[in-house]
PDB file of N, CA and C in Angstrom:
ATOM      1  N   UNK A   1      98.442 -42.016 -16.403  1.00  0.00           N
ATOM      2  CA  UNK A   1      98.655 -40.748 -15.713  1.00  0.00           C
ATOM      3  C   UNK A   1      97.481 -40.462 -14.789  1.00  0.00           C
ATOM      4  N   UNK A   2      98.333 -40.168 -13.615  1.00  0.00           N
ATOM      5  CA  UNK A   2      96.774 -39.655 -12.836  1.00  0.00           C
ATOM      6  C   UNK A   2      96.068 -38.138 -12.575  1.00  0.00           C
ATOM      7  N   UNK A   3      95.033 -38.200 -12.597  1.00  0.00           N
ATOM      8  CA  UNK A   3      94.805 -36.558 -12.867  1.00  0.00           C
ATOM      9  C   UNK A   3      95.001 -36.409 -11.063  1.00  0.00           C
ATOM     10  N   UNK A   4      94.923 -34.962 -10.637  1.00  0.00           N
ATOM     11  CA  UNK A   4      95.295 -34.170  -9.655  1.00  0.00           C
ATOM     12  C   UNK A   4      93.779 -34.689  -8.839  1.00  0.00           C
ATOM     13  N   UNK A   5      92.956 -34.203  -8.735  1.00  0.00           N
ATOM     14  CA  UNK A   5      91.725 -34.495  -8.144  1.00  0.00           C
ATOM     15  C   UNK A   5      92.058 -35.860  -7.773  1.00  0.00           C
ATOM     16  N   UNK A   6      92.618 -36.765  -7.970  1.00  0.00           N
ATOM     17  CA  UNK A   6      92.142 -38.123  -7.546  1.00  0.00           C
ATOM     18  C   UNK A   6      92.756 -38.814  -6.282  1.00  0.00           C
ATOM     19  N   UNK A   7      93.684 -37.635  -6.071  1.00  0.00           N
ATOM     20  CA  UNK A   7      94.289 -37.978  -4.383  1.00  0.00           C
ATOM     21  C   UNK A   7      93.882 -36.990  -2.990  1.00  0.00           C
ATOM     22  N   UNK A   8      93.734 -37.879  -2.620  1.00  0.00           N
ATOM     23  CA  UNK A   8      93.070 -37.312  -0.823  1.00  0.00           C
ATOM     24  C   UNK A   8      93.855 -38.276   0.081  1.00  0.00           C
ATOM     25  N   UNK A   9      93.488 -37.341   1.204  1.00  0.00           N
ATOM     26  CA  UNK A   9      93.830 -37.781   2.302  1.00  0.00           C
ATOM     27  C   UNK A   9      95.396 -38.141   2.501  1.00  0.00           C
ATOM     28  N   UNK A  10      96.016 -39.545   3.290  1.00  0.00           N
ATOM     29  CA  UNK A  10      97.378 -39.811   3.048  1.00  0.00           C
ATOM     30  C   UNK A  10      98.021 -39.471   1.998  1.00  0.00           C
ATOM     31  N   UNK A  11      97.557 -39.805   0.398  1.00  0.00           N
ATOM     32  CA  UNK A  11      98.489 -39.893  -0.421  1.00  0.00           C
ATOM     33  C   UNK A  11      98.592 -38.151  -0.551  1.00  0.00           C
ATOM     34  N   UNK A  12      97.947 -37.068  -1.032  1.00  0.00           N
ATOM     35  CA  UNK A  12      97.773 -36.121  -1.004  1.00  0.00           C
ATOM     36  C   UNK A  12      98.419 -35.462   0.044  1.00  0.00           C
ATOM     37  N   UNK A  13      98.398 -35.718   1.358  1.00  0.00           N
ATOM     38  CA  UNK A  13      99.640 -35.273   2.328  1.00  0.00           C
ATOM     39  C   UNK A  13     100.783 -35.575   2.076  1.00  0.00           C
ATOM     40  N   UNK A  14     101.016 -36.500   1.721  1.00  0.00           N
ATOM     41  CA  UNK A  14     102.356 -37.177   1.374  1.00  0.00           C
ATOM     42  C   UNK A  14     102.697 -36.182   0.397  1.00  0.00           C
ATOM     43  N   UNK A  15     101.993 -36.361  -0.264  1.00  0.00           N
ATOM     44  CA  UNK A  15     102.668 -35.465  -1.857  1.00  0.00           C
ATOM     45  C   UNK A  15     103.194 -33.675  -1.726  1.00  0.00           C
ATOM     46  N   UNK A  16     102.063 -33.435  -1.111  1.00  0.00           N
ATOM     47  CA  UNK A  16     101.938 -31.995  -0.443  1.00  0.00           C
ATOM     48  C   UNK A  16     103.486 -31.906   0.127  1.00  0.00           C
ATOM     49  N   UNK A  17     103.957 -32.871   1.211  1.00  0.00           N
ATOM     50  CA  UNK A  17     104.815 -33.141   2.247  1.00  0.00           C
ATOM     51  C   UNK A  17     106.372 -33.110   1.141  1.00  0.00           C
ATOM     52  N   UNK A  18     106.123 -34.102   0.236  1.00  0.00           N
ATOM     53  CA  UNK A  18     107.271 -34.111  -0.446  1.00  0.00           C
ATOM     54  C   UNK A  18     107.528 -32.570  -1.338  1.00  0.00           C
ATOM     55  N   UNK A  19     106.796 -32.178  -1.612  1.00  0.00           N
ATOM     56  CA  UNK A  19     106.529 -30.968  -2.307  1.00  0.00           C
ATOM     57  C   UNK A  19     107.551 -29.696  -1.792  1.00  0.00           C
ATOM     58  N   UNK A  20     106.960 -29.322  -0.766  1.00  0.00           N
ATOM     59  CA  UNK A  20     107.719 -28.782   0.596  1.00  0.00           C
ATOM     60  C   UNK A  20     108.865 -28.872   0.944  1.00  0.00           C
ATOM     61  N   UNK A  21     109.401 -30.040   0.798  1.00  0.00           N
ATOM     62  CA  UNK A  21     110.675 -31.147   1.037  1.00  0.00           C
ATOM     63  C   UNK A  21     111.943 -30.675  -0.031  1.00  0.00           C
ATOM     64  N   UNK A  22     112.645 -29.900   0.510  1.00  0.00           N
ATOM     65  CA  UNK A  22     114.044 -29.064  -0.402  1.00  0.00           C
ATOM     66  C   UNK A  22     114.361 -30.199  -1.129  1.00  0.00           C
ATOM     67  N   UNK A  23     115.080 -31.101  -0.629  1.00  0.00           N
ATOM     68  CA  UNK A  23     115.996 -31.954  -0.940  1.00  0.00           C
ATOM     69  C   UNK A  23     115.060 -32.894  -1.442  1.00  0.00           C
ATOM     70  N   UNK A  24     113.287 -33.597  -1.470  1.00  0.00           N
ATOM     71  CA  UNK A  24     112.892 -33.999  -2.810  1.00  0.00           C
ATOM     72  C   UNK A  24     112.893 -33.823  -3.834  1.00  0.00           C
ATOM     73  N   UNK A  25     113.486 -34.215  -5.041  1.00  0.00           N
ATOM     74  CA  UNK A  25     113.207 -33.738  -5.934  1.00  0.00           C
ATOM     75  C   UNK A  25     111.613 -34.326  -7.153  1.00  0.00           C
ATOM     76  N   UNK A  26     111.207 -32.860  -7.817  1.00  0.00           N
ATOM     77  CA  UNK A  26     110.197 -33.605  -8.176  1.00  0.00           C
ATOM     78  C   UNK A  26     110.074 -34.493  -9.331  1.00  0.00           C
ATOM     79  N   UNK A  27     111.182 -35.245  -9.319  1.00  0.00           N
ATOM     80  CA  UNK A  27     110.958 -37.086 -10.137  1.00  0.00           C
ATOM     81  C   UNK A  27     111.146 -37.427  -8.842  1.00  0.00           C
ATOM     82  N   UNK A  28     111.225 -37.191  -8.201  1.00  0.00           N
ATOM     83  CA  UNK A  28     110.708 -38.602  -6.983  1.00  0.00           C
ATOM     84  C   UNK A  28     109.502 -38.882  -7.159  1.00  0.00           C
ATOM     85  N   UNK A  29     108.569 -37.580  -6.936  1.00  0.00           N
ATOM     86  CA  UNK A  29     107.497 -36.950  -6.636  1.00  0.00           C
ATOM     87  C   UNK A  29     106.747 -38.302  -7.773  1.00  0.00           C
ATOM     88  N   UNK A  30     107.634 -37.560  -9.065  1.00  0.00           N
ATOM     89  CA  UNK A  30     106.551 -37.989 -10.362  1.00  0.00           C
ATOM     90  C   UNK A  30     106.845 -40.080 -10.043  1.00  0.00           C
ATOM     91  N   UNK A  31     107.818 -40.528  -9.867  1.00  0.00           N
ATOM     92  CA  UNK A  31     107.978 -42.016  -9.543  1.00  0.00           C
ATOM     93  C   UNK A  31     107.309 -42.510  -8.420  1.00  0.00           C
ATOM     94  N   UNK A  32     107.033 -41.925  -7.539  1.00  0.00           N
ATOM     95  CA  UNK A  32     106.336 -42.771  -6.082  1.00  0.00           C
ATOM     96  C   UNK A  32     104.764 -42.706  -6.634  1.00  0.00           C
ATOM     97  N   UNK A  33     104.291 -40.865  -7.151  1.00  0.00           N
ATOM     98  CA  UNK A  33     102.637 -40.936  -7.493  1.00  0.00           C
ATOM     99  C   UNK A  33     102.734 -40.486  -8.902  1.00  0.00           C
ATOM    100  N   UNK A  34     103.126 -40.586 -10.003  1.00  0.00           N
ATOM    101  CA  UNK A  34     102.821 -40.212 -11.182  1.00  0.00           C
ATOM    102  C   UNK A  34     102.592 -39.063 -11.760  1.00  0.00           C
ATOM    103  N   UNK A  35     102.569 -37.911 -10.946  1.00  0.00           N
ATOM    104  CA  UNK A  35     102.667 -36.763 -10.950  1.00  0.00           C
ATOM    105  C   UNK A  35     103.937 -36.141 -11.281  1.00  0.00           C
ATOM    106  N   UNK A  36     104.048 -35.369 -12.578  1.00  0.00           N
ATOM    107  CA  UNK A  36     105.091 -34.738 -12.838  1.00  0.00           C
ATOM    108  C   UNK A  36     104.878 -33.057 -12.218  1.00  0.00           C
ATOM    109  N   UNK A  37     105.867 -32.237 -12.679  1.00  0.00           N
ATOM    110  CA  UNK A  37     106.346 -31.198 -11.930  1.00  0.00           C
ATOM    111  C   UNK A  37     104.560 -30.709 -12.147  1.00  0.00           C
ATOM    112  N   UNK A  38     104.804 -30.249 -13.263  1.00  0.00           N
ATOM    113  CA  UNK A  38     103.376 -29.210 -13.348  1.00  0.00           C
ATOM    114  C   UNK A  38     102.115 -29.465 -12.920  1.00  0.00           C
ATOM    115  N   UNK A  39     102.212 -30.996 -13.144  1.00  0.00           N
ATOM    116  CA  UNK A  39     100.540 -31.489 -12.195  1.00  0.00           C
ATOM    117  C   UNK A  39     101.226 -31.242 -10.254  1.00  0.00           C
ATOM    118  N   UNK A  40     102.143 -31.274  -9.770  1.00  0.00           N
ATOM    119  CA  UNK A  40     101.923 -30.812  -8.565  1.00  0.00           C
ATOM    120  C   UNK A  40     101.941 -29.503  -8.390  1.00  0.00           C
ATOM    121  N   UNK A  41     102.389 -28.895  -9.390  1.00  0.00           N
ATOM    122  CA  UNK A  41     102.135 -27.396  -9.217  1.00  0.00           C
ATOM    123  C   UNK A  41     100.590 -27.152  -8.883  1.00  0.00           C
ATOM    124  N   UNK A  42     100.000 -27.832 -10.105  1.00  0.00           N
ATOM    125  CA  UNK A  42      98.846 -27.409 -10.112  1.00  0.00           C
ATOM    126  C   UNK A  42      98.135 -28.068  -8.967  1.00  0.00           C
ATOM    127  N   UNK A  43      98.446 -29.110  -8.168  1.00  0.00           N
ATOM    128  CA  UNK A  43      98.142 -29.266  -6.906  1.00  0.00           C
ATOM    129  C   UNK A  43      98.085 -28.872  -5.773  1.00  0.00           C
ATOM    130  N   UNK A  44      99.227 -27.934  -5.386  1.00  0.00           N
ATOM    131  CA  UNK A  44      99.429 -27.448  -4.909  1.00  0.00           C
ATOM    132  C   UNK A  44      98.542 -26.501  -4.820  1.00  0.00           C
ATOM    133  N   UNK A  45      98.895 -25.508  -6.173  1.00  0.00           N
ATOM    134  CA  UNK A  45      97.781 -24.278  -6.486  1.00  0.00           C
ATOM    135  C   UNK A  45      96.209 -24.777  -5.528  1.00  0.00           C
ATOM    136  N   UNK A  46      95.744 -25.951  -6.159  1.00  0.00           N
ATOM    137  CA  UNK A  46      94.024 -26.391  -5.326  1.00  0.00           C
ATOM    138  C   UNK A  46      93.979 -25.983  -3.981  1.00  0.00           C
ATOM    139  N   UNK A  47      95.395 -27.071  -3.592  1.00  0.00           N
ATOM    140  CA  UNK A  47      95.435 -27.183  -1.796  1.00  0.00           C
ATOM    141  C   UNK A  47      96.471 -26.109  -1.207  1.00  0.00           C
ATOM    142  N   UNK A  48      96.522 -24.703  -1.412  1.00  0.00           N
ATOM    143  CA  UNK A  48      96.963 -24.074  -0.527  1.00  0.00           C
ATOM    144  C   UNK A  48      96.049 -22.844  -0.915  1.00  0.00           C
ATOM    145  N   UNK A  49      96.843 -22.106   0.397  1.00  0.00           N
ATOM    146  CA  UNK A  49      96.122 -20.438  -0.030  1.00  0.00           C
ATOM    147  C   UNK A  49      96.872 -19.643  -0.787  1.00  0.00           C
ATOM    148  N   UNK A  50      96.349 -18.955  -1.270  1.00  0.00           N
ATOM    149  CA  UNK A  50      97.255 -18.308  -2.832  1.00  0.00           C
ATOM    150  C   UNK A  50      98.741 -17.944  -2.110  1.00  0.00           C
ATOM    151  N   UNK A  51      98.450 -17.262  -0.987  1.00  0.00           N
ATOM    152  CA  UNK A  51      99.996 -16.581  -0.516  1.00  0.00           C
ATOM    153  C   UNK A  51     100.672 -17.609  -0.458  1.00  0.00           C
ATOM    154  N   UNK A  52     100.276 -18.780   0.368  1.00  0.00           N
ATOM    155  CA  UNK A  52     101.310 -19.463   0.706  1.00  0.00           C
ATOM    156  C   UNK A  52     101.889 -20.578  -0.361  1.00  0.00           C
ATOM    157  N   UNK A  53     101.128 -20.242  -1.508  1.00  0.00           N
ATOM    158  CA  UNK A  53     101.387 -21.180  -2.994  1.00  0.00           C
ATOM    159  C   UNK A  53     101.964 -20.312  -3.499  1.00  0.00           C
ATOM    160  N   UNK A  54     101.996 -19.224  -3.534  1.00  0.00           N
ATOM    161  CA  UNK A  54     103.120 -18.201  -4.261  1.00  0.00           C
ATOM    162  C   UNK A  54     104.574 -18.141  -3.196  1.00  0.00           C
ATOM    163  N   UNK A  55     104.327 -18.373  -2.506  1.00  0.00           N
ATOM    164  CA  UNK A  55     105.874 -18.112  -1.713  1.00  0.00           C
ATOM    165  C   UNK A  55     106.817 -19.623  -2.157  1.00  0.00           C
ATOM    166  N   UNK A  56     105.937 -20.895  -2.091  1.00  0.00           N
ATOM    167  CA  UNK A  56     105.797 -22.265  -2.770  1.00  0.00           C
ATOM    168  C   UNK A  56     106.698 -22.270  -3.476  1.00  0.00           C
ATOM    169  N   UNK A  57     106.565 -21.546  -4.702  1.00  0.00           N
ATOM    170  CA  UNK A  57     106.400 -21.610  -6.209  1.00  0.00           C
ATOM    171  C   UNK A  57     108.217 -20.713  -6.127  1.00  0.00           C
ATOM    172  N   UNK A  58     107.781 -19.711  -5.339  1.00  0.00           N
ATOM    173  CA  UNK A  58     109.057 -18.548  -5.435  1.00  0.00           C
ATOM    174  C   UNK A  58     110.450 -19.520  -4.859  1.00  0.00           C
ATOM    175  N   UNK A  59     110.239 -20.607  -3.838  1.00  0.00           N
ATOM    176  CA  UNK A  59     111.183 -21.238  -3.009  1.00  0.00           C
ATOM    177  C   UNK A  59     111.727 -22.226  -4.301  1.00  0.00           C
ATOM    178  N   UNK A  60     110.773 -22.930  -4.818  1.00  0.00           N
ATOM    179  CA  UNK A  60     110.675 -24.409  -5.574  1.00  0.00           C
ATOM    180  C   UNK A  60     111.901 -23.997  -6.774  1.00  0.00           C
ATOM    181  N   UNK A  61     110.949 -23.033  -7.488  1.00  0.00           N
ATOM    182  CA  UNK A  61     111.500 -22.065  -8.814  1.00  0.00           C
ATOM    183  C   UNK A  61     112.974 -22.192  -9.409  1.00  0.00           C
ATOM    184  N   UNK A  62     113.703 -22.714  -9.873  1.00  0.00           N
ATOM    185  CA  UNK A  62     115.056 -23.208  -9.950  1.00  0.00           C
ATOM    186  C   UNK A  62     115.800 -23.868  -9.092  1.00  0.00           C
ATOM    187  N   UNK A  63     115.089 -23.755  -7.926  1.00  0.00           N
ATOM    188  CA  UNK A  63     116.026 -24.602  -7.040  1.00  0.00           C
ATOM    189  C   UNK A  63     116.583 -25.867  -6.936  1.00  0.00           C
ATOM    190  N   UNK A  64     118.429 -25.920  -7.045  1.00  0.00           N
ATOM    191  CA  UNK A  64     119.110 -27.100  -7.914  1.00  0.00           C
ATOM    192  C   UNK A  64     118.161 -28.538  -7.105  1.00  0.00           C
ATOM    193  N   UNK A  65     118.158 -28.610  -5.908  1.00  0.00           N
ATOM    194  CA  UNK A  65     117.999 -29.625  -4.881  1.00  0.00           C
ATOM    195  C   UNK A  65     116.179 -30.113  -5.146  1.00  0.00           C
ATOM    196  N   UNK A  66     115.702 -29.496  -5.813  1.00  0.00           N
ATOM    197  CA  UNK A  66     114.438 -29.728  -6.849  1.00  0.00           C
ATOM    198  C   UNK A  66     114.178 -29.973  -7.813  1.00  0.00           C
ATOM    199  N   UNK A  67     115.137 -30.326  -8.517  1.00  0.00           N
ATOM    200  CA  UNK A  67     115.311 -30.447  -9.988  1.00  0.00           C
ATOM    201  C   UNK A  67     116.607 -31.525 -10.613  1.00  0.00           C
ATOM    202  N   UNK A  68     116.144 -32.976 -10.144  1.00  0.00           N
ATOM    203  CA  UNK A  68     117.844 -33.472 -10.765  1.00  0.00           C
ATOM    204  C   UNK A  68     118.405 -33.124 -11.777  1.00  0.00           C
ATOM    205  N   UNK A  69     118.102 -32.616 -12.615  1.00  0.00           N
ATOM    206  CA  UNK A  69     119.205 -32.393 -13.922  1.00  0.00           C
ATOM    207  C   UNK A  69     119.641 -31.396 -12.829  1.00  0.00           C
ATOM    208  N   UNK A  70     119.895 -29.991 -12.663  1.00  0.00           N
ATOM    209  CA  UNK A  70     120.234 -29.305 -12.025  1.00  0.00           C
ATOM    210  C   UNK A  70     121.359 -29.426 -10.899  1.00  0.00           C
ATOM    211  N   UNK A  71     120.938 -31.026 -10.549  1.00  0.00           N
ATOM    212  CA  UNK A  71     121.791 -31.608  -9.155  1.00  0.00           C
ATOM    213  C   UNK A  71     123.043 -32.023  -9.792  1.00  0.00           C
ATOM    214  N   UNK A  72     123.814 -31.790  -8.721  1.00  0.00           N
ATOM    215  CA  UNK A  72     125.129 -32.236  -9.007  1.00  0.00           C
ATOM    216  C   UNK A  72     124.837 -33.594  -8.703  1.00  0.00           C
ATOM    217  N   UNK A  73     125.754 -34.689  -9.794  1.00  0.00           N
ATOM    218  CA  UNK A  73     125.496 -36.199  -9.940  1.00  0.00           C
ATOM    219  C   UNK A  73     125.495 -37.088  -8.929  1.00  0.00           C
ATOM    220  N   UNK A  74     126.641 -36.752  -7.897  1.00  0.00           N
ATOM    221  CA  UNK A  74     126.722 -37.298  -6.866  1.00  0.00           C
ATOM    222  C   UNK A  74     125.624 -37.691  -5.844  1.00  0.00           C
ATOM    223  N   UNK A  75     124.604 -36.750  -5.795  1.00  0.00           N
ATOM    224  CA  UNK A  75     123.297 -36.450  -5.071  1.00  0.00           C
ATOM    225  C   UNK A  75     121.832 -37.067  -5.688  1.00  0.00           C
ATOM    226  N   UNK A  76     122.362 -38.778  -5.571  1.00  0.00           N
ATOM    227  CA  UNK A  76     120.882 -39.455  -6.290  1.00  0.00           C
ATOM    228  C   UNK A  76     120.093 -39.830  -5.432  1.00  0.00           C
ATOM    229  N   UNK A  77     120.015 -39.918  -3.682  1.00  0.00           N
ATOM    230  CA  UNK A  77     119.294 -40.382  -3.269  1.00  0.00           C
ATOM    231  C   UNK A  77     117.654 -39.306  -3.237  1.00  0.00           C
ATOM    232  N   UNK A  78     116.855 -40.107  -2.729  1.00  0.00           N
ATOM    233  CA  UNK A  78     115.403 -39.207  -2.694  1.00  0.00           C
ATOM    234  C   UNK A  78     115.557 -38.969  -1.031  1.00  0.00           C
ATOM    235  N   UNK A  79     115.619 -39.136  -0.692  1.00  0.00           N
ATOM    236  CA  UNK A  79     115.711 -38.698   1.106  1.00  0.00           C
ATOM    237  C   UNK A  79     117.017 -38.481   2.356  1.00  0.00           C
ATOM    238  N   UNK A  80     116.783 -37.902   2.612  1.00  0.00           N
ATOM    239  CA  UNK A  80     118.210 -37.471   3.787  1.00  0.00           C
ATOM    240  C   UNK A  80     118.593 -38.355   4.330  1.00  0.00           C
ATOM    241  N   UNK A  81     119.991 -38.500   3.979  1.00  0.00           N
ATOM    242  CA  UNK A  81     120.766 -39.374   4.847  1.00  0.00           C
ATOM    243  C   UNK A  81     120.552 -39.934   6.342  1.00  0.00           C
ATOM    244  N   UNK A  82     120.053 -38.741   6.785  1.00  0.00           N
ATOM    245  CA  UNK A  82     119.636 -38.903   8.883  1.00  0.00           C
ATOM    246  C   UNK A  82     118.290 -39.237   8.474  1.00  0.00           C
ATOM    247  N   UNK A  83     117.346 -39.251   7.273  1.00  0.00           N
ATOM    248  CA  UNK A  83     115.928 -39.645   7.898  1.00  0.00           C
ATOM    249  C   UNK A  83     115.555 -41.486   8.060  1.00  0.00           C
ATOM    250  N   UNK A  84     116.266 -42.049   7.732  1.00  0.00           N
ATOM    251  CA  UNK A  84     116.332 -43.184   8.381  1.00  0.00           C
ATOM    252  C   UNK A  84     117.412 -43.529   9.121  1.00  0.00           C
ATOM    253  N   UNK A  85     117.230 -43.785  10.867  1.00  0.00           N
ATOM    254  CA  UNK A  85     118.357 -45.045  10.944  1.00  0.00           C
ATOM    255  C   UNK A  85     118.817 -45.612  10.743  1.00  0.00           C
ATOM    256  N   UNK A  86     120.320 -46.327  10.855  1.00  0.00           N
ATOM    257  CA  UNK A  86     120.716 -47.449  10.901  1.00  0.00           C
ATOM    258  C   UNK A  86     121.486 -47.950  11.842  1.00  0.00           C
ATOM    259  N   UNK A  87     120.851 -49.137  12.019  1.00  0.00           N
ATOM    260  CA  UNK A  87     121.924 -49.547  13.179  1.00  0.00           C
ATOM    261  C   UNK A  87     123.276 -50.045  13.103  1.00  0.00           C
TER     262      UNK A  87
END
């Protein structure tokens, strides 16, 4: 397990980025960096300003498209259909 402090820079944006990200859910989050829900909470909490980690928290907060159990089954991918091309 990795503790919170130990990411900077890219990976830490990334994470931040997925965080943010409706339609990530956070087992993606915890499968790409090892971070489960509450250690990015608490990441979050470090790297933002309180307001904008409470509004965070208020968006995240049950939301089905954040939470696979929650998701309807059909909906396993980790990223939007349009965010990659194909030719």
């Amino acid at each position: 397990m990795h503790h919170v402090t130990e990411y900077v820079g890219a990976d830490l944006s990334r994470i931040i980025e997925m965080a943010w990200e409706d339609r990530i859910p956070f087992e993606a989050i915890q499968r790409e960096f090892g971070l489960n829900e509450s250690a990015v909470i608490r990441l979050m909490r470090q790297n933002m300003k309180p307001g904008s980690f409470k509004l965070w928290r208020e968006r995240v907060t049950g939301r089905k498209t954040k939470h696979l159990q929650l998701r309807s089954p059909d909906v396993i991918r980790a990223y939007c259909s349009r965010q990659y091309k194909r030719f």
